[in-house]
Protein backbone atom coordinates (compact mmCIF):
# COMPACT_ATOMS: atom_id res chain seq x y z
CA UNK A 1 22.81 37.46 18.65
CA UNK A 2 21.32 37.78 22.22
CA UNK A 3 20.66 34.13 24.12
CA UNK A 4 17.20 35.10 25.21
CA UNK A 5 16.01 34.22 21.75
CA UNK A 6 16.58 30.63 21.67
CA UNK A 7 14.15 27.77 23.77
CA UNK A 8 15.67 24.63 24.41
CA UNK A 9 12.82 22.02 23.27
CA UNK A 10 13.00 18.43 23.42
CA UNK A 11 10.98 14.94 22.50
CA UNK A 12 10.47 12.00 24.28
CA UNK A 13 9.20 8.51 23.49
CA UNK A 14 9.81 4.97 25.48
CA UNK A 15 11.82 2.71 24.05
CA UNK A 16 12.14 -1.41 24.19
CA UNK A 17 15.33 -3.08 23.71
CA UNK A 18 16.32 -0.17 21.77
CA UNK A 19 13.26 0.03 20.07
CA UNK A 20 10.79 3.20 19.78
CA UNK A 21 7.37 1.94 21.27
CA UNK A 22 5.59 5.13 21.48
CA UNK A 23 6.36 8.45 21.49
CA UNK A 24 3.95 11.37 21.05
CA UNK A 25 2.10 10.80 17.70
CA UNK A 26 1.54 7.31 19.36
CA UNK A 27 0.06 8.31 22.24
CA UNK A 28 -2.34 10.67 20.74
CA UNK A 29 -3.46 7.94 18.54
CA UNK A 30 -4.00 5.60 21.59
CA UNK A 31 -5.71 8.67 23.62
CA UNK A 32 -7.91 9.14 20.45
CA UNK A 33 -9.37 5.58 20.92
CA UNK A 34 -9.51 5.73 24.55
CA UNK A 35 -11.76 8.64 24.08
CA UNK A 36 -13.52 7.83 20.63
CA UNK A 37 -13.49 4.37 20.23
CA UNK A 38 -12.38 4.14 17.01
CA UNK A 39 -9.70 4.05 14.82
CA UNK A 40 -11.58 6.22 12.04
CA UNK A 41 -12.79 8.35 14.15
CA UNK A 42 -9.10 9.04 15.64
CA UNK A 43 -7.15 9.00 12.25
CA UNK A 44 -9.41 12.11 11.28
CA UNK A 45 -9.67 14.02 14.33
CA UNK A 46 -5.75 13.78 14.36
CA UNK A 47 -5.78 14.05 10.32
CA UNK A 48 -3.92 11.46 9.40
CA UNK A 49 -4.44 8.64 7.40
CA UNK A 50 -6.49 5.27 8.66
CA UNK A 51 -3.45 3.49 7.25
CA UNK A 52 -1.05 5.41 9.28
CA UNK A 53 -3.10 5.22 12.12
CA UNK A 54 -3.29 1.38 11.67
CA UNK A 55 0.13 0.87 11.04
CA UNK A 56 1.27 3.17 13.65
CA UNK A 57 -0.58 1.30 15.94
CA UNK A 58 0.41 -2.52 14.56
CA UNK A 59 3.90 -1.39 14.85
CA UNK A 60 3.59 -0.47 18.97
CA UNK A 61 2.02 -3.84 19.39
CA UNK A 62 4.88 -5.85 17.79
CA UNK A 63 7.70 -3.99 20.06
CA UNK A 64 6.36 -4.37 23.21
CA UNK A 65 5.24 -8.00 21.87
CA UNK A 66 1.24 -7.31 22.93
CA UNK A 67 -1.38 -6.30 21.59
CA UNK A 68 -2.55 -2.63 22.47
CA UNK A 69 -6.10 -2.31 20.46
CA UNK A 70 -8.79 -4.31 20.82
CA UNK A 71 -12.41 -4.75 19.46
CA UNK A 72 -15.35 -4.32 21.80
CA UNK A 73 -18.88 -5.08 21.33
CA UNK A 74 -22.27 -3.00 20.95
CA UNK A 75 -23.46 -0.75 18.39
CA UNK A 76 -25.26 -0.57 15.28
CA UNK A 77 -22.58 -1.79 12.71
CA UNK A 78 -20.02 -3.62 15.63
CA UNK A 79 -18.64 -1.98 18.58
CA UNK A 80 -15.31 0.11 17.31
CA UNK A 81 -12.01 -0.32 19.34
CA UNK A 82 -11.02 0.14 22.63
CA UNK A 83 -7.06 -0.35 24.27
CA UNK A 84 -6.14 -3.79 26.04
CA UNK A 85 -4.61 -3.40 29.73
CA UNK A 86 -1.45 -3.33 27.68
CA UNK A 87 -2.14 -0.58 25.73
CA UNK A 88 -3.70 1.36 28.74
CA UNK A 89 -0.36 0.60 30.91
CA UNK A 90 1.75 1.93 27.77
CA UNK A 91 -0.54 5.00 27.49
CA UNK A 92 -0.05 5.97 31.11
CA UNK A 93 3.29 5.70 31.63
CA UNK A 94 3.82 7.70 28.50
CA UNK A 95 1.65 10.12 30.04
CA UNK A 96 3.60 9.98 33.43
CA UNK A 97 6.86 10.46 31.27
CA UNK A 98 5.19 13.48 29.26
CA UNK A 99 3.91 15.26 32.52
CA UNK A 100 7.53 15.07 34.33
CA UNK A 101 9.31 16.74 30.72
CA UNK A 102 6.33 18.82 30.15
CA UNK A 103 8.27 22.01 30.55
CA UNK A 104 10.92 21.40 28.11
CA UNK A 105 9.25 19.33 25.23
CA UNK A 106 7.22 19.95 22.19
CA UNK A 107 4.45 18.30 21.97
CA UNK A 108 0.54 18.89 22.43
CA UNK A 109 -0.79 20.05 25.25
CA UNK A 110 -3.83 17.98 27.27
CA UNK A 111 -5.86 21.15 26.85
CA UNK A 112 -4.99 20.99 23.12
CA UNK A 113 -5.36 17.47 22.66
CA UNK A 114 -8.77 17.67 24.85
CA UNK A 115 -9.97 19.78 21.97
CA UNK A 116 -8.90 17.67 19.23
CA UNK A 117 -10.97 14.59 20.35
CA UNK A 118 -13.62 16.72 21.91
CA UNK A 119 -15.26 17.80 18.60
CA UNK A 120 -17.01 15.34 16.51
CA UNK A 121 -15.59 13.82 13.14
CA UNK A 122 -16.99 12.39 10.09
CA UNK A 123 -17.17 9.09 8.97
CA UNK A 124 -17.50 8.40 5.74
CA UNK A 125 -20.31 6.93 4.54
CA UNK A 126 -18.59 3.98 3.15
CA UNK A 127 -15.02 2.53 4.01
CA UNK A 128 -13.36 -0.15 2.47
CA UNK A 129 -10.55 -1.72 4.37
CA UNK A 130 -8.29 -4.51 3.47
CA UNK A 131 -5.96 -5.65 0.92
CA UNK A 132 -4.69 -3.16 -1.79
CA UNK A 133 -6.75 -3.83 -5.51
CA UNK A 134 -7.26 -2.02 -8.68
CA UNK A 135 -10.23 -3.81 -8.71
CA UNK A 136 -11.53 -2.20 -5.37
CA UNK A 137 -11.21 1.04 -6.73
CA UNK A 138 -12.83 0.42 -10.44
CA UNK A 139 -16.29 -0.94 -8.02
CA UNK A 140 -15.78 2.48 -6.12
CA UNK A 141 -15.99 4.32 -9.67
CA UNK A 142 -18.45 2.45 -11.16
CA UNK A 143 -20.38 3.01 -7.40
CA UNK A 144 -20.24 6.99 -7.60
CA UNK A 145 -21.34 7.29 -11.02
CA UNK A 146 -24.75 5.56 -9.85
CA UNK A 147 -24.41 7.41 -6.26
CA UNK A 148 -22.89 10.60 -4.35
CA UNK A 149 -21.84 9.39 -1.38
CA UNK A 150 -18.24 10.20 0.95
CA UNK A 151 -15.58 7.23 1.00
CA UNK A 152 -12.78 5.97 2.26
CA UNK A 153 -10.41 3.35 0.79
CA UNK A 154 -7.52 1.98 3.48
CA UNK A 155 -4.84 -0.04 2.77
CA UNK A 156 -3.33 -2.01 5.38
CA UNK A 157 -3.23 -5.45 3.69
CA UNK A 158 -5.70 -8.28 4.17
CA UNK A 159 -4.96 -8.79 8.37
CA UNK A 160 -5.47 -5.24 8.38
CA UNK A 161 -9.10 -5.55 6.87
CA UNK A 162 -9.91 -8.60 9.01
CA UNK A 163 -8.85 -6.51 11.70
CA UNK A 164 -11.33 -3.89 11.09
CA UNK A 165 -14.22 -5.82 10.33
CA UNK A 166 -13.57 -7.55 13.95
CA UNK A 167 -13.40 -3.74 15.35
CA UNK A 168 -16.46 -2.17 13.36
CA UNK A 169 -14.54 -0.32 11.57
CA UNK A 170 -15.02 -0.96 7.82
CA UNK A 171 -18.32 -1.83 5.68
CA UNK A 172 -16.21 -4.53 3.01
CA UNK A 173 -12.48 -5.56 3.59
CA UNK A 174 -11.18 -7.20 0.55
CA UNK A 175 -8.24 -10.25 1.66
CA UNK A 176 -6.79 -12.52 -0.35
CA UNK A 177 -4.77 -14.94 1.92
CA UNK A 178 -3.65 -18.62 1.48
CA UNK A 179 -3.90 -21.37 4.14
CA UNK A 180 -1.25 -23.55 3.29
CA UNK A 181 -2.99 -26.28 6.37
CA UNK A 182 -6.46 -26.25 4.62
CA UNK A 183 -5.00 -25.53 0.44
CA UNK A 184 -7.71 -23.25 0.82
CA UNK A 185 -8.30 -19.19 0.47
CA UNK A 186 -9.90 -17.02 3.25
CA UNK A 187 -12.20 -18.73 5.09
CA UNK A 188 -9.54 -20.52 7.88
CA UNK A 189 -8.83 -16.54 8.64
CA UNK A 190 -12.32 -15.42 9.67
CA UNK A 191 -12.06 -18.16 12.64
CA UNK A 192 -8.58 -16.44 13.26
CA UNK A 193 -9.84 -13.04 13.89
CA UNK A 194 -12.80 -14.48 15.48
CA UNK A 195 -15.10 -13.07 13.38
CA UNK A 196 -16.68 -16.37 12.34
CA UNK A 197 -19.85 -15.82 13.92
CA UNK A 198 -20.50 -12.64 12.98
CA UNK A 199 -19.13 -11.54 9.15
CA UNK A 200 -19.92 -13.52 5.59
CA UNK A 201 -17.23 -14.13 2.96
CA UNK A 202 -18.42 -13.33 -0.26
CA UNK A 203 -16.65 -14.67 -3.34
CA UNK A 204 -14.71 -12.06 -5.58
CA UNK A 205 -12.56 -12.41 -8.66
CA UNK A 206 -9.17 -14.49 -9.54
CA UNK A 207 -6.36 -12.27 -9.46
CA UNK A 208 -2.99 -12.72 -11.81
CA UNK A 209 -0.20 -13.21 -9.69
CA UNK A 210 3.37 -12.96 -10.69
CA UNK A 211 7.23 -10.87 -10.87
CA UNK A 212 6.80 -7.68 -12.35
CA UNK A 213 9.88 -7.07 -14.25
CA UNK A 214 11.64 -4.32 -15.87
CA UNK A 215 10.40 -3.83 -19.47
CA UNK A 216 12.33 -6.63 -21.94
CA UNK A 217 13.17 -8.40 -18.75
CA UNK A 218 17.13 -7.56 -19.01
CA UNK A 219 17.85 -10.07 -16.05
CA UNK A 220 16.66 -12.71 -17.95
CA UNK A 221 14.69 -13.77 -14.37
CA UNK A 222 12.32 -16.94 -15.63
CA UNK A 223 10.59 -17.54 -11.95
CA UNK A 224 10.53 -17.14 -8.48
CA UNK A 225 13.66 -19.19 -8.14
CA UNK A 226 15.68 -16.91 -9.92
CA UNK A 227 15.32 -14.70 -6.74
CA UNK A 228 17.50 -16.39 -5.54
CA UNK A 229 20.70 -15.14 -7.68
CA UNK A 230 23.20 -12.54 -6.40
CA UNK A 231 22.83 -10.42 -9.13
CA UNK A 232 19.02 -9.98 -9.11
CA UNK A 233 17.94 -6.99 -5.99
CA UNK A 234 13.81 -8.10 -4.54
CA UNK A 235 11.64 -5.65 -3.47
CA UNK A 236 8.79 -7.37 -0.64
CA UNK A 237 5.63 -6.44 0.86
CA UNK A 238 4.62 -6.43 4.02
CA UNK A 239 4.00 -8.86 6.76
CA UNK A 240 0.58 -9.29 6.88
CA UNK A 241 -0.83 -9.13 3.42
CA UNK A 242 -1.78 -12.17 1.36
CA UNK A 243 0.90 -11.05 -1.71
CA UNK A 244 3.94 -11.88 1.29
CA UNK A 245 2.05 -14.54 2.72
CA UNK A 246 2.15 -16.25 -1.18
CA UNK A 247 5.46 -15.33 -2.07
CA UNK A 248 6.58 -16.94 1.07
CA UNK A 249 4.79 -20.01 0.17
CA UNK A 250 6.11 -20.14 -3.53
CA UNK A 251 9.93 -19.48 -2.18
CA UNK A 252 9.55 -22.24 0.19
CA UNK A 253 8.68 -24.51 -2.76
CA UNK A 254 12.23 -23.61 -4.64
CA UNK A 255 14.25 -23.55 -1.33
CA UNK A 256 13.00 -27.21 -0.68
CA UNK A 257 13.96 -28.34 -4.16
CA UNK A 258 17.40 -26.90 -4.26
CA UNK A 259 17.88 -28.24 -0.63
CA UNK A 260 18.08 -25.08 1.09
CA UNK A 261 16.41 -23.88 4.49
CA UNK A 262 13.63 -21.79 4.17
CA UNK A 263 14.91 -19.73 7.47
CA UNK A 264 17.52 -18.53 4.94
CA UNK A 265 15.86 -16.64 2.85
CA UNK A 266 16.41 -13.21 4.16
CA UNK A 267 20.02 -14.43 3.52
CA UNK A 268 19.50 -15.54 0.09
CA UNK A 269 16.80 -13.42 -1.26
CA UNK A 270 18.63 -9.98 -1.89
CA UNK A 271 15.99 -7.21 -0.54
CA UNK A 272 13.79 -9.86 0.98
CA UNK A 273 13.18 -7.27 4.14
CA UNK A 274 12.66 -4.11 2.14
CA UNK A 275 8.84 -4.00 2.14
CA UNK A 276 6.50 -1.62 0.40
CA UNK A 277 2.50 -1.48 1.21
CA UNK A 278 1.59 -1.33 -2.43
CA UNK A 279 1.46 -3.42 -5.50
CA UNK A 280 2.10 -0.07 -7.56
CA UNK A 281 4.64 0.83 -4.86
CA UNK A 282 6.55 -2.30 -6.00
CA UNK A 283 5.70 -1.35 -9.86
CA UNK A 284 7.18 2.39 -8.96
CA UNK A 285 10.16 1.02 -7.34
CA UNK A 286 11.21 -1.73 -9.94
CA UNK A 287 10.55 1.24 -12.64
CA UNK A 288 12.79 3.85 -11.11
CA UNK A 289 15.83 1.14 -11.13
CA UNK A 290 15.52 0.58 -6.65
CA UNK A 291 14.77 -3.11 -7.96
CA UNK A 292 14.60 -5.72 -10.69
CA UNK A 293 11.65 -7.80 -9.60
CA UNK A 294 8.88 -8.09 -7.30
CA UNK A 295 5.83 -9.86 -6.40
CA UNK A 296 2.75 -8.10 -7.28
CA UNK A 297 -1.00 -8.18 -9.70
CA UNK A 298 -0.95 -7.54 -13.55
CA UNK A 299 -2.65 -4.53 -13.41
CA UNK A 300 0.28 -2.67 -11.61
CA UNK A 301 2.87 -3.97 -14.02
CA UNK A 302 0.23 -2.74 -17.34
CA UNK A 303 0.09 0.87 -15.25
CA UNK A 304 3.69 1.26 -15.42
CA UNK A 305 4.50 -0.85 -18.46
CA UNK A 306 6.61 -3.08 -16.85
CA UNK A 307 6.48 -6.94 -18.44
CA UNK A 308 4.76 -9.35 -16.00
CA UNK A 309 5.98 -13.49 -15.90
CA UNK A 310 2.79 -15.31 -14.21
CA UNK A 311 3.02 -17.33 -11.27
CA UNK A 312 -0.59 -18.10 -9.73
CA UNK A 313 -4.21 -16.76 -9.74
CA UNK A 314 -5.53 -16.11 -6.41
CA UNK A 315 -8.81 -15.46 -4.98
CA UNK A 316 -9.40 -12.05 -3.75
CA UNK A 317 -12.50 -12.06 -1.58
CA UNK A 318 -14.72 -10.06 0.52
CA UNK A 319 -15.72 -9.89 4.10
CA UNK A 320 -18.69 -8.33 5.43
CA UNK A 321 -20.09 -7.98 8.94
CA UNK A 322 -23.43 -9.70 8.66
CA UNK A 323 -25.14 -6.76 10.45
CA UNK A 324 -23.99 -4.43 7.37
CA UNK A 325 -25.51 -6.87 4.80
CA UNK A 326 -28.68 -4.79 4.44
CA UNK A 327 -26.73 -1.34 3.76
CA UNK A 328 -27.68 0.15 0.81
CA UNK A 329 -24.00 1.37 -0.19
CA UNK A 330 -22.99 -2.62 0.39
CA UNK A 331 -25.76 -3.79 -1.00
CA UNK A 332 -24.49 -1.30 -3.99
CA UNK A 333 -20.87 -2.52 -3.83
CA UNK A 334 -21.85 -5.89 -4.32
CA UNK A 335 -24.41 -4.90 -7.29
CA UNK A 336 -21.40 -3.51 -9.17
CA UNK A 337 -18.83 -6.64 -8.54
CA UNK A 338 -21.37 -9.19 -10.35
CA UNK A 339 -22.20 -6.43 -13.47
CA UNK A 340 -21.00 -7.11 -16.68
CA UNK A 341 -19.22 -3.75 -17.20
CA UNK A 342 -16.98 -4.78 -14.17
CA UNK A 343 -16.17 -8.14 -15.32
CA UNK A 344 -15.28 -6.60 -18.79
CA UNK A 345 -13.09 -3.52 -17.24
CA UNK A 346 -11.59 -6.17 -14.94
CA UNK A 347 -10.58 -8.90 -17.47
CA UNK A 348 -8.45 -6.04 -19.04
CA UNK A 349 -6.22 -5.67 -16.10
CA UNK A 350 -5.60 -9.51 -14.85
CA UNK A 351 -8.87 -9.86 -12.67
CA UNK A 352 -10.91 -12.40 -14.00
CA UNK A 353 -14.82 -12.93 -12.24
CA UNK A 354 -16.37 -16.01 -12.50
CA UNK A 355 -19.89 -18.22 -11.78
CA UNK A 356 -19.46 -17.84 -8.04
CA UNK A 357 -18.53 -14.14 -8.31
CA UNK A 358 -20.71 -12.24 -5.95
CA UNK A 359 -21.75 -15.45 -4.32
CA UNK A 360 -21.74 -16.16 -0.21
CA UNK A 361 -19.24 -18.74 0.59
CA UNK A 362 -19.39 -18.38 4.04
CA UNK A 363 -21.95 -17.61 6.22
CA UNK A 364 -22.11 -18.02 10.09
């Protein structure tokens, strides 16, 4: 077999501490906002997902320990995104690194990636963004059947949706996160994200909250405490979405009555750091014997008949950029979250509406 026929071809990336910051799929996403201005708008000029995009993205930030995306203002329905000096300082000396390697690694070239973000994408005509809910996608349904319209629903957990209302980016973000300094839901958050002067919080529907177990329960597991034991394996979710953010909360409560440190529980709680994006994700993985419990909503554990033990409701709400109020496909969205044919579909699955459903309970 002659030589000539084989090219050496390499990749690089930057590392910190060991850790990959950003490597090639990175940097296009960062050159896609530099050039764009939005996350959307980059995700499907590169085709990839919003979510990947996003948690491409989050991930960068956390191993260089900045922020690299940013909001920025103007436009219709927000301003879209734009990088920080961090993220432009990453960008270039990826770019720098790229140039000097050129010759020997595969990746795009500028010419190539000069035509990806030079023609225009779509957006869809309505995006939700936020936490991950059956409930979400029954409104959806029951939206289309009234309506034709293009869609998008992302998943990147309820910081993820605040996120993108703060960057323009979505139209609703449903979040359903617990401030244990207030004993309140949502509203402390809007003031984090500093979108307090700009988005409402509208009220949704309780959620059921609890372990989905393996059908008949065979660990005999009776709460969140029972996490605890060495013979029971956890699946998580992420950092970031209000399910973790509750759990946390709820282990805290049986650490501090068995006398144990709450900085422990990665110790303690057997699978504690394997985290999964999805309620169903959890569902799929208890059901396929990677687990025996995990937090997650009713509705996932009825999909994959699993048997559910209760632990809280919680109130899964949603934010809206006050400029968006008067569009029609909102204005839609929220028309189909007070009917009575969602309350009814809803009830089945663990999502229960109630007198404030559909109400504003914050407004700037």
């Amino acid at each position: 077999m002659s030589e000539g026929k084989f090219t050496p071809k390499f990749k690089v990336w930057l590392e910190v501490d060991g850790k990959r910051a950003i490597g090639d799929q990175e940097s296009q996403i960062l050159e896609g906002i530099q050039k764009l201005g939005s996350f959307m708008g980059t995700a499907k000029a590169l085709g990839i997902s919003y979510a990947h995009a996003w948690n491409s993205i989050d991930s960068v930030s956390k191993v260089i320990g900045a922020s690299v995306v940013e909001a920025k203002a103007g436009g219709k329905y927000g301003g879209g995104a734009k990088l920080t000096d961090a993220g432009l300082e990453l960008l270039k000396r990826y770019q720098e690194l790229e140039r000097r390697a050129e010759p020997l690694i595969s990746a795009p070239t500028q010419q190539t990636k000069q035509s990806i973000f030079g023609s225009m994408t779509k957006i869809p005509d309505f995006t939700v963004i936020g936490s991950d809910c059956i409930g979400v996608d029954i409104i959806v349904r029951m939206m289309l059947s009234k309506e034709e319209f293009s869609r998008e629903v992302v998943r990147v957990g309820s910081s993820g949706g605040l996120a993108a209302i703060m960057m323009g980016e979505a139209d609703v973000a449903g979040i359903h996160l617990f401030d244990q300094e207030t004993g309140s839901y949502n509203v402390p958050f809007l003031r984090r994200y500093w979108i307090a002067d700009k988005a409402v919080l509208i009220r949704g529907y309780l959620r059921d909250l609890g372990l989905i177990v393996k059908k008949g329960n065979p660990k005999q597991i009776a709460g969140v405490g029972d996490l605890i034991r060495h013979d029971v394996r956890f699946v998580n979710r992420s950092l970031g979405s209000g399910t973790r953010t509750m759990l946390d909360l709820e282990l805290k409560k049986e650490f501090e009555k068995k006398g144990l440190k709450f900085k422990d529980i990665p110790e303690r709680v057997k699978g504690y750091s394997m985290e999964l994006k999805s309620h169903n994700e959890v569902a799929e993985a208890i059901l396929k014997g990677g687990a025996d419990a995990g937090l997650g909503i009713r509705a996932s554990a009825l999909n994959y008949k699993l048997d559910f033990l209760p632990v809280t409701q919680e109130n899964f709400d949603f934010v809206v950029e006050e400029a968006r109020l008067g569009k029609p496909l909102v204005g839609l969205f929220m028309e189909q979250l007070t009917s009575k044919e969602f309350s009814n579909k809803a009830k089945r699955l663990g999502l229960h509406t109630t007198k404030e459903t559909g109400k504003t309970i914050y407004n700037p």
